[in-house]
Structure formats: C-alpha cells, structure tokens
PDB file of N, CA and C in Angstrom:
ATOM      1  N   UNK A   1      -9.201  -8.869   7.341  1.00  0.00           N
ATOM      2  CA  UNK A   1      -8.865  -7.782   6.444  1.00  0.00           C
ATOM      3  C   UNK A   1      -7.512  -8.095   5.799  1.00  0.00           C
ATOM      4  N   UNK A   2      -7.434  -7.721   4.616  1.00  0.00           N
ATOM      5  CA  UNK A   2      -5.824  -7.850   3.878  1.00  0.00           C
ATOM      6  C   UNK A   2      -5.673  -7.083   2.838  1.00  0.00           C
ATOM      7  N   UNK A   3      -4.407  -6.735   3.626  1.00  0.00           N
ATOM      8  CA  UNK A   3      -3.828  -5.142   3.048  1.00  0.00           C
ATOM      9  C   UNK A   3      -2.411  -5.510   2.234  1.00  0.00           C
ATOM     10  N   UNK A   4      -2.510  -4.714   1.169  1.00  0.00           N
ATOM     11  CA  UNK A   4      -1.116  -4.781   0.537  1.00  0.00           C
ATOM     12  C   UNK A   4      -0.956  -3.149  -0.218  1.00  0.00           C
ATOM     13  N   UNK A   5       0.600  -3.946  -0.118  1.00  0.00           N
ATOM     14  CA  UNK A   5       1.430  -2.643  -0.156  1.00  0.00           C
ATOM     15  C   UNK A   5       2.341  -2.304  -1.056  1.00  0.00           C
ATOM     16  N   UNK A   6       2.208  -1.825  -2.077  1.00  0.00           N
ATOM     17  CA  UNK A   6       2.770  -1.783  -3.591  1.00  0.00           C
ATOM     18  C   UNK A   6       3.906  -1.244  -3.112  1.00  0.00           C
ATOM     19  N   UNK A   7       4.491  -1.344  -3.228  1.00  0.00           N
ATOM     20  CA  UNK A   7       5.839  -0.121  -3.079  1.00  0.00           C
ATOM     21  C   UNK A   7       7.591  -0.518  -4.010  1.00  0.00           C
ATOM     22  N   UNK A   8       8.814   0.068  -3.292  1.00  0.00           N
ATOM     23  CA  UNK A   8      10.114   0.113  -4.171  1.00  0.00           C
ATOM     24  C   UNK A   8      11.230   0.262  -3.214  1.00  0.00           C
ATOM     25  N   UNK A   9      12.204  -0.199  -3.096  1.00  0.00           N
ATOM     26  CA  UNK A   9      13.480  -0.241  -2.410  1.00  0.00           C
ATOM     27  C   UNK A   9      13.674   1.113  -2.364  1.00  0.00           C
ATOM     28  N   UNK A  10      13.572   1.943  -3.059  1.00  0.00           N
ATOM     29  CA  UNK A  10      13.996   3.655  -2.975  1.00  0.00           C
ATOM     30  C   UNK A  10      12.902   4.562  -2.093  1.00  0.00           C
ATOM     31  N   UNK A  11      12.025   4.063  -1.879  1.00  0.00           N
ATOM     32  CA  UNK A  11      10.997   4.969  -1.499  1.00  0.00           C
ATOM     33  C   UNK A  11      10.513   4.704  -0.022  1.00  0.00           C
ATOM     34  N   UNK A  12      10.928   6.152   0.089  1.00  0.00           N
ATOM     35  CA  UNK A  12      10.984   6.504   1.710  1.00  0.00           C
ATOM     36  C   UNK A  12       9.613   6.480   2.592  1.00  0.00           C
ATOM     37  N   UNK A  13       8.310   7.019   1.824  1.00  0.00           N
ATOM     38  CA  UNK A  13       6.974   6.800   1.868  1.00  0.00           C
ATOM     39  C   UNK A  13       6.671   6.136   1.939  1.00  0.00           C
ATOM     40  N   UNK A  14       7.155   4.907   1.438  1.00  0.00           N
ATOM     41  CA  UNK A  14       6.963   3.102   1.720  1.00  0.00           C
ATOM     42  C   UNK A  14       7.061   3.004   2.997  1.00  0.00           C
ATOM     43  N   UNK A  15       8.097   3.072   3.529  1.00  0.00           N
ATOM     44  CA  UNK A  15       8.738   2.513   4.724  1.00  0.00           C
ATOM     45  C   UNK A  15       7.673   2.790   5.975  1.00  0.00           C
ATOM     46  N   UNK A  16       7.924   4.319   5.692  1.00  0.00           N
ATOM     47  CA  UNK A  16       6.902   5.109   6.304  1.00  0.00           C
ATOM     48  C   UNK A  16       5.336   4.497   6.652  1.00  0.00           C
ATOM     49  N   UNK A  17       4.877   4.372   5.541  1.00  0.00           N
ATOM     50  CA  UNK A  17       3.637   3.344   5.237  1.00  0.00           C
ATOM     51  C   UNK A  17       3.757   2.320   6.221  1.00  0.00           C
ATOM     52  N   UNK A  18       4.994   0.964   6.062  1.00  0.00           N
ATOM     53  CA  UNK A  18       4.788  -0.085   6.282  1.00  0.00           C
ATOM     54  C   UNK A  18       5.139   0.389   7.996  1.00  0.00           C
ATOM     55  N   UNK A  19       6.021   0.561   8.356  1.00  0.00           N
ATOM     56  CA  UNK A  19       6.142   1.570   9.991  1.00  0.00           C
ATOM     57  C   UNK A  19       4.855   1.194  10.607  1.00  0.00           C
ATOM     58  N   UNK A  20       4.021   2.253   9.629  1.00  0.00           N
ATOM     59  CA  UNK A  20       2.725   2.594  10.679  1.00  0.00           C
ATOM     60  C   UNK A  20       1.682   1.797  10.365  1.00  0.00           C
ATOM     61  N   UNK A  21       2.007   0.943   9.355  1.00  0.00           N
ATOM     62  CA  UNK A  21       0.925  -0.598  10.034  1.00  0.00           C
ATOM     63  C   UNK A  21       1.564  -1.535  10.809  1.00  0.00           C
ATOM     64  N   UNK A  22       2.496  -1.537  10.856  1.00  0.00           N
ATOM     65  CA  UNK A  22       3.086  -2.265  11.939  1.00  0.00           C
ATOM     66  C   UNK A  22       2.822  -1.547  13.133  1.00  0.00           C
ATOM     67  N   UNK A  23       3.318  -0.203  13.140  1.00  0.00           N
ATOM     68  CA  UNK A  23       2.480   0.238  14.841  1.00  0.00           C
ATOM     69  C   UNK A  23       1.223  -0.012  15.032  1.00  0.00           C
ATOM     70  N   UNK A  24       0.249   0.113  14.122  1.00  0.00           N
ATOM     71  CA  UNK A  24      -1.157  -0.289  14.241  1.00  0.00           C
ATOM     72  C   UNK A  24      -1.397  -1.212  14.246  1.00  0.00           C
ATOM     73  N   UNK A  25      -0.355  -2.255  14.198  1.00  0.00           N
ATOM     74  CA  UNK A  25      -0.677  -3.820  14.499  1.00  0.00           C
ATOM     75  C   UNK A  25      -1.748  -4.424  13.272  1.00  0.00           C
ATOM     76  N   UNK A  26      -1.425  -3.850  12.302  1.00  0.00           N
ATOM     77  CA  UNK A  26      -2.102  -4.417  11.147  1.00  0.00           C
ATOM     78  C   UNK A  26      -1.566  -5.530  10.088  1.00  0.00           C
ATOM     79  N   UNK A  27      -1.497  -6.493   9.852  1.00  0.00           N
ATOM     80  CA  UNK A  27      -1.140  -7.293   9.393  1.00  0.00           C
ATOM     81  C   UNK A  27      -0.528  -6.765   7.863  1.00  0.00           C
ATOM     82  N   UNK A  28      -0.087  -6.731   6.941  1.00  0.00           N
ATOM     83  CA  UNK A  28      -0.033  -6.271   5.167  1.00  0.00           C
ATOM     84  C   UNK A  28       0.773  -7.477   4.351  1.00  0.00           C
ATOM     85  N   UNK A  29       0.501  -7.710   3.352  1.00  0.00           N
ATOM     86  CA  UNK A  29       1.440  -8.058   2.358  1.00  0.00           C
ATOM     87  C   UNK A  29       2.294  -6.648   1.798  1.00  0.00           C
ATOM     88  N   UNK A  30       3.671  -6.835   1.182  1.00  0.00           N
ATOM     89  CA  UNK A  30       4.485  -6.241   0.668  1.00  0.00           C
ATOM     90  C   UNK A  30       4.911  -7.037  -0.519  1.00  0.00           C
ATOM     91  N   UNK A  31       4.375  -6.020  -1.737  1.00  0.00           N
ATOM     92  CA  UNK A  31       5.040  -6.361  -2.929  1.00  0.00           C
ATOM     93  C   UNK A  31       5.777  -4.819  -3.468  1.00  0.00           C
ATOM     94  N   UNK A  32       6.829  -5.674  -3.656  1.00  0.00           N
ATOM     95  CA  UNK A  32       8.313  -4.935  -4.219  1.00  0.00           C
ATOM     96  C   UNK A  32       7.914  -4.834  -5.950  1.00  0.00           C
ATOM     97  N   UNK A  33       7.465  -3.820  -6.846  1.00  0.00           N
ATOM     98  CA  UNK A  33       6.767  -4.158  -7.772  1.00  0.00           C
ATOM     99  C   UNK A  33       8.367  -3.276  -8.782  1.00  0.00           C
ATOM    100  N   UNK A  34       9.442  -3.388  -7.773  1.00  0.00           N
ATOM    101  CA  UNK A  34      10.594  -2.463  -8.676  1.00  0.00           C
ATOM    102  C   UNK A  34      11.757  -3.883  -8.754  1.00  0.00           C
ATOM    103  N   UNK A  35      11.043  -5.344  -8.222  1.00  0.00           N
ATOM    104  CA  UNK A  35      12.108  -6.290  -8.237  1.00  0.00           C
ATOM    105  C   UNK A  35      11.362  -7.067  -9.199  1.00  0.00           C
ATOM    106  N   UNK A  36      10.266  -7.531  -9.596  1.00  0.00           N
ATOM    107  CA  UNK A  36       9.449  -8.040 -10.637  1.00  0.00           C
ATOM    108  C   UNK A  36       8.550  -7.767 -11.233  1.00  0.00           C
ATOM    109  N   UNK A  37       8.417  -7.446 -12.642  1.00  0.00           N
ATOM    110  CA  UNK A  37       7.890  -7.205 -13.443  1.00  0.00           C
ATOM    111  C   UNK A  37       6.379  -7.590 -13.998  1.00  0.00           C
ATOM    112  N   UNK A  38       6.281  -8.540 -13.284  1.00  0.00           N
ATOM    113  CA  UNK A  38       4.924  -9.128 -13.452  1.00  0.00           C
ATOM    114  C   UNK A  38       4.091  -8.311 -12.516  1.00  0.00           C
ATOM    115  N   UNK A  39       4.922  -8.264 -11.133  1.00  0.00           N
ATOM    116  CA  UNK A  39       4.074  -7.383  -9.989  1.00  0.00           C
ATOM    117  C   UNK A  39       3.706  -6.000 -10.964  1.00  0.00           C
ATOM    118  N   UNK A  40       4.417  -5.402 -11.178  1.00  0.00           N
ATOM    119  CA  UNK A  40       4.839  -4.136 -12.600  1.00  0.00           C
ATOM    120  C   UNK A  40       2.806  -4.008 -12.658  1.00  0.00           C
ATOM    121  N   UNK A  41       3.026  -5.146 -13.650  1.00  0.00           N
ATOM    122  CA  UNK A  41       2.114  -5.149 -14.359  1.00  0.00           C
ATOM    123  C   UNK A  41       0.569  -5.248 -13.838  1.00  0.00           C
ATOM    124  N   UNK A  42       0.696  -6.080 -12.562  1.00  0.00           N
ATOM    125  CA  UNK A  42      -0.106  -6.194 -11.762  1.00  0.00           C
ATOM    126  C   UNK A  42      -0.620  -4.648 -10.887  1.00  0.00           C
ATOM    127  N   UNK A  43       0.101  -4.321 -10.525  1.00  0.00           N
ATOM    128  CA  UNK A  43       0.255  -3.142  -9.399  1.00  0.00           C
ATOM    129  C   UNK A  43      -0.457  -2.302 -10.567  1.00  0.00           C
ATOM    130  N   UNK A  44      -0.262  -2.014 -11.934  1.00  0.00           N
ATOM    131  CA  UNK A  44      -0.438  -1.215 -12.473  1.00  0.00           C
ATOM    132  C   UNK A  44      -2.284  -1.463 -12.963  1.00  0.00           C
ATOM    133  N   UNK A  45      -2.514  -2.522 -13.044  1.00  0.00           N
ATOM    134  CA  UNK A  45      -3.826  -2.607 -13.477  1.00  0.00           C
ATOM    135  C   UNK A  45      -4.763  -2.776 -11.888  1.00  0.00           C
ATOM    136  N   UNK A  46      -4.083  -2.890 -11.177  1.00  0.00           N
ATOM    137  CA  UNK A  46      -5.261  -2.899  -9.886  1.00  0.00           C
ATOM    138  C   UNK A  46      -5.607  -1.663  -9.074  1.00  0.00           C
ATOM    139  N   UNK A  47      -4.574  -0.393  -9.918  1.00  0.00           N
ATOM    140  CA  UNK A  47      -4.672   0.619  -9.174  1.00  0.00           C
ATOM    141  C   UNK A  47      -4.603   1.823 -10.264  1.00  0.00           C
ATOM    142  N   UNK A  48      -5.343   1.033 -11.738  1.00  0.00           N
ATOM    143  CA  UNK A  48      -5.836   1.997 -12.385  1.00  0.00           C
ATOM    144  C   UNK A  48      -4.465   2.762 -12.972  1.00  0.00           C
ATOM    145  N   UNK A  49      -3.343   2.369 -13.042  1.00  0.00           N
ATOM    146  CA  UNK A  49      -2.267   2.879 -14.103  1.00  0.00           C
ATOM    147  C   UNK A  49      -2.102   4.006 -12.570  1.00  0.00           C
ATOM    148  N   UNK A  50      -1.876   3.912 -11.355  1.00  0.00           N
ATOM    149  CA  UNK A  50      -0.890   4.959 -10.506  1.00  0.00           C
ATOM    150  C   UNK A  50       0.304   4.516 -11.007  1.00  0.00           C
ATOM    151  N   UNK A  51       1.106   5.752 -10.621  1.00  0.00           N
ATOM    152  CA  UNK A  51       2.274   5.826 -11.276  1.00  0.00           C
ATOM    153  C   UNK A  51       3.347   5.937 -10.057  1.00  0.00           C
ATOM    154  N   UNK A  52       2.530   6.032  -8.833  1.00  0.00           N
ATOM    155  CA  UNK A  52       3.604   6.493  -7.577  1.00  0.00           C
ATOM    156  C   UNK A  52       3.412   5.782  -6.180  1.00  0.00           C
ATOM    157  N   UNK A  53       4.310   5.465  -5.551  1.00  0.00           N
ATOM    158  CA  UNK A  53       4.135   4.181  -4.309  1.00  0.00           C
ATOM    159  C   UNK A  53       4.369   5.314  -3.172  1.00  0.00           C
ATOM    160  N   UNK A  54       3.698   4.699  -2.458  1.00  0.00           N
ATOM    161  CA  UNK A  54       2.841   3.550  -2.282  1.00  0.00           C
ATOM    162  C   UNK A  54       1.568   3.894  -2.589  1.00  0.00           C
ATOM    163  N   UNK A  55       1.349   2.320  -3.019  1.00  0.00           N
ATOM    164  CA  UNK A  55      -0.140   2.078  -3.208  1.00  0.00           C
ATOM    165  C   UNK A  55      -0.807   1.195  -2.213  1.00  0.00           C
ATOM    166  N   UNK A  56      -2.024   1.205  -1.506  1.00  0.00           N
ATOM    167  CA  UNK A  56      -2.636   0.417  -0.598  1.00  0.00           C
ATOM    168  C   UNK A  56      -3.521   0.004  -1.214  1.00  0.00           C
ATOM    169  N   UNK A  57      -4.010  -1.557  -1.324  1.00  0.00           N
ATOM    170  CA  UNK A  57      -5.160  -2.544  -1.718  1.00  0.00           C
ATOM    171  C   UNK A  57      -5.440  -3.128  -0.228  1.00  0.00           C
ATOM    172  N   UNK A  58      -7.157  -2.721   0.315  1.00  0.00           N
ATOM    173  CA  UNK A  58      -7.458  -3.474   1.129  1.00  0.00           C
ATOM    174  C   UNK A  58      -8.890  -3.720   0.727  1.00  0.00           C
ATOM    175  N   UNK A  59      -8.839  -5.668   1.119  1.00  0.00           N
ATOM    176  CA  UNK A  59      -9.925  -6.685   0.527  1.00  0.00           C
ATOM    177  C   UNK A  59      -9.942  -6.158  -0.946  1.00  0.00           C
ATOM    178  N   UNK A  60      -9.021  -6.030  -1.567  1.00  0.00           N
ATOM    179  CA  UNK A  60      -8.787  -6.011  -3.257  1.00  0.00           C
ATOM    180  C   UNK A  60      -9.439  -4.694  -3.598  1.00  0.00           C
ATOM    181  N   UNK A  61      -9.740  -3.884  -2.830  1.00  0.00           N
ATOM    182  CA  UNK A  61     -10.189  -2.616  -2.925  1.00  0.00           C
ATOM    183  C   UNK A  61      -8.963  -1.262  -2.826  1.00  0.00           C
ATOM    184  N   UNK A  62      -8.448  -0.873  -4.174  1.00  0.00           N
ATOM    185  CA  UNK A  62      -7.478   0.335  -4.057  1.00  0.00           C
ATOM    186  C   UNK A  62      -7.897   1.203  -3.098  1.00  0.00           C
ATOM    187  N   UNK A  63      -7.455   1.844  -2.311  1.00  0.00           N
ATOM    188  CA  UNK A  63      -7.561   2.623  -1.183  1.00  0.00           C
ATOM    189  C   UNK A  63      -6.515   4.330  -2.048  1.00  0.00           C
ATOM    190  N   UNK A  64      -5.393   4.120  -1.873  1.00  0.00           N
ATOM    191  CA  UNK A  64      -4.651   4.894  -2.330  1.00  0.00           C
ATOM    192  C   UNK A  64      -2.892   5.084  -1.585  1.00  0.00           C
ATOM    193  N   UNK A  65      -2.975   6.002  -1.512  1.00  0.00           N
ATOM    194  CA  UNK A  65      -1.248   6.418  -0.947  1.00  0.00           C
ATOM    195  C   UNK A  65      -1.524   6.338   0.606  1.00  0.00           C
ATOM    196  N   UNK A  66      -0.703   6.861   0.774  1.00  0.00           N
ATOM    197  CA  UNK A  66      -0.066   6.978   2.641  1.00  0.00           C
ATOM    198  C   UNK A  66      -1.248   8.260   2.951  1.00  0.00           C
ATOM    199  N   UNK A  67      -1.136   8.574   2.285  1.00  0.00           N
ATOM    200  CA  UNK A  67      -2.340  10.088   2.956  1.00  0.00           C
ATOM    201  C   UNK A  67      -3.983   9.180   3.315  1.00  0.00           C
ATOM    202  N   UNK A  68      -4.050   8.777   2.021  1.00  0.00           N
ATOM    203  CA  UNK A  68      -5.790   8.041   2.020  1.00  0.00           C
ATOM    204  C   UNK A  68      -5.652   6.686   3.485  1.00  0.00           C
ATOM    205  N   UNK A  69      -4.088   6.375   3.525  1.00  0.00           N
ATOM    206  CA  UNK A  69      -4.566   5.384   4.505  1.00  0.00           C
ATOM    207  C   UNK A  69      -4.253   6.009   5.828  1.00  0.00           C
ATOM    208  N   UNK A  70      -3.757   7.189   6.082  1.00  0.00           N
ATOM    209  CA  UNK A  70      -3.988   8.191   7.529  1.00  0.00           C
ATOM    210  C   UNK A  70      -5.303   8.336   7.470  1.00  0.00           C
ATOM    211  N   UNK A  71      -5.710   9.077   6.478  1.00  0.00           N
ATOM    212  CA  UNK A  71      -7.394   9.800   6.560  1.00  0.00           C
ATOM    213  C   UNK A  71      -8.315   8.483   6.736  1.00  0.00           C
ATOM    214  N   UNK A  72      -8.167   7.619   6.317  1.00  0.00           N
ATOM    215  CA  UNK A  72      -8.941   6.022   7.112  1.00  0.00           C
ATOM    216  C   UNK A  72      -8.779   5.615   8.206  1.00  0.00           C
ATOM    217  N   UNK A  73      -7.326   5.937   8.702  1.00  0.00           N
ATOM    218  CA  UNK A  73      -7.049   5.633  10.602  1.00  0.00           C
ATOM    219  C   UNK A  73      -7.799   6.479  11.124  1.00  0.00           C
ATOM    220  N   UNK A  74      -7.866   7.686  10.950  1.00  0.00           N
ATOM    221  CA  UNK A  74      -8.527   8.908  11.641  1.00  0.00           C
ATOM    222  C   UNK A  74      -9.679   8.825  11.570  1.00  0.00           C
ATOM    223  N   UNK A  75      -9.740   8.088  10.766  1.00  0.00           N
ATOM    224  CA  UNK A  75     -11.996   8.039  10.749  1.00  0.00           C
ATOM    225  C   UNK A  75     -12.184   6.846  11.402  1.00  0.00           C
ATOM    226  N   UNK A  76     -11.404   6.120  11.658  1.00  0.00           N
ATOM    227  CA  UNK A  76     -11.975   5.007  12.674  1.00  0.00           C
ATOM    228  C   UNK A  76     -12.105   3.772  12.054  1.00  0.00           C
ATOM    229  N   UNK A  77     -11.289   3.562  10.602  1.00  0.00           N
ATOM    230  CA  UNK A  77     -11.592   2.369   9.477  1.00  0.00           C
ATOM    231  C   UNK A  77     -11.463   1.414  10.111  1.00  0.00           C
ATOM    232  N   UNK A  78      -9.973   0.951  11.041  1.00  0.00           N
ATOM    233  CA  UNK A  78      -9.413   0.002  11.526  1.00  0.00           C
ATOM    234  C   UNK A  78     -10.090  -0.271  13.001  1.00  0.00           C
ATOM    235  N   UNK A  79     -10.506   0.513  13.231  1.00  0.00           N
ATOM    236  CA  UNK A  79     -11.208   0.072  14.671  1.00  0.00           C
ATOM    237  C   UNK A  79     -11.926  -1.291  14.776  1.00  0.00           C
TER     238      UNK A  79
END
C-alpha cells in the first residue's frame, strides 16, 4: 500500500495526520506542496483542485482529509 500526504509547514492537521500513521505503523510519503510549486500543481490536479491539507492519496486513489482517513481506520481499511 502507498500513502501520501499532501500537506504545509503551518498546518497543524498535517502533523496530526502524519502522528497517526506513524502510530498505525503505516508507512506514507510526505509532500510539502507549500515548499515546491510543481508539487502545487501536482497536489492540485490529483485531488481534483482541494484547496485544504491534508490531503491523503492511497495506491493513487484520493481518499481525502484526516476525517476520511479516521473513518477508513474505523472500518477496518488497514487491517
């Protein structure tokens, strides 16, 4: 499985995010999409023009924010 993690040096929800895949022992990429511009551009077309981080891509599939990837722990996604 491979997970990535759109996110920004300012954003506290990020952290949060990346926290609790690390407690879940989940592996992620982290792209900083507020240090390069290309990511910018990227982040923005793979997740449909969101406008707010974090964003989760797992197996190139947008998932969504920190909420959509609780409501996937709780259903048993990662099991």
């Amino acid at each position: 499985m491979k997970i990535t993690v759109y996110s920004t040096n300012t954003c506290p929800i990020c952290v949060k995010t990346k926290t609790l895949l690390d407690k879940w022992e989940l592996p992620f990429e982290q792209k900083m999409i507020d240090e390069d511009r290309v990511l910018m551009t990227e982040f923005s077309k793979v997740t449909n023009g969101a406008r707010m981080v974090p964003q989760i891509v797992i197996d190139d599939k947008h998932i969504g924010g920190f909420s959509d990837l609780t409501e996937l722990h709780m259903d048993g996604f990662f099991d």
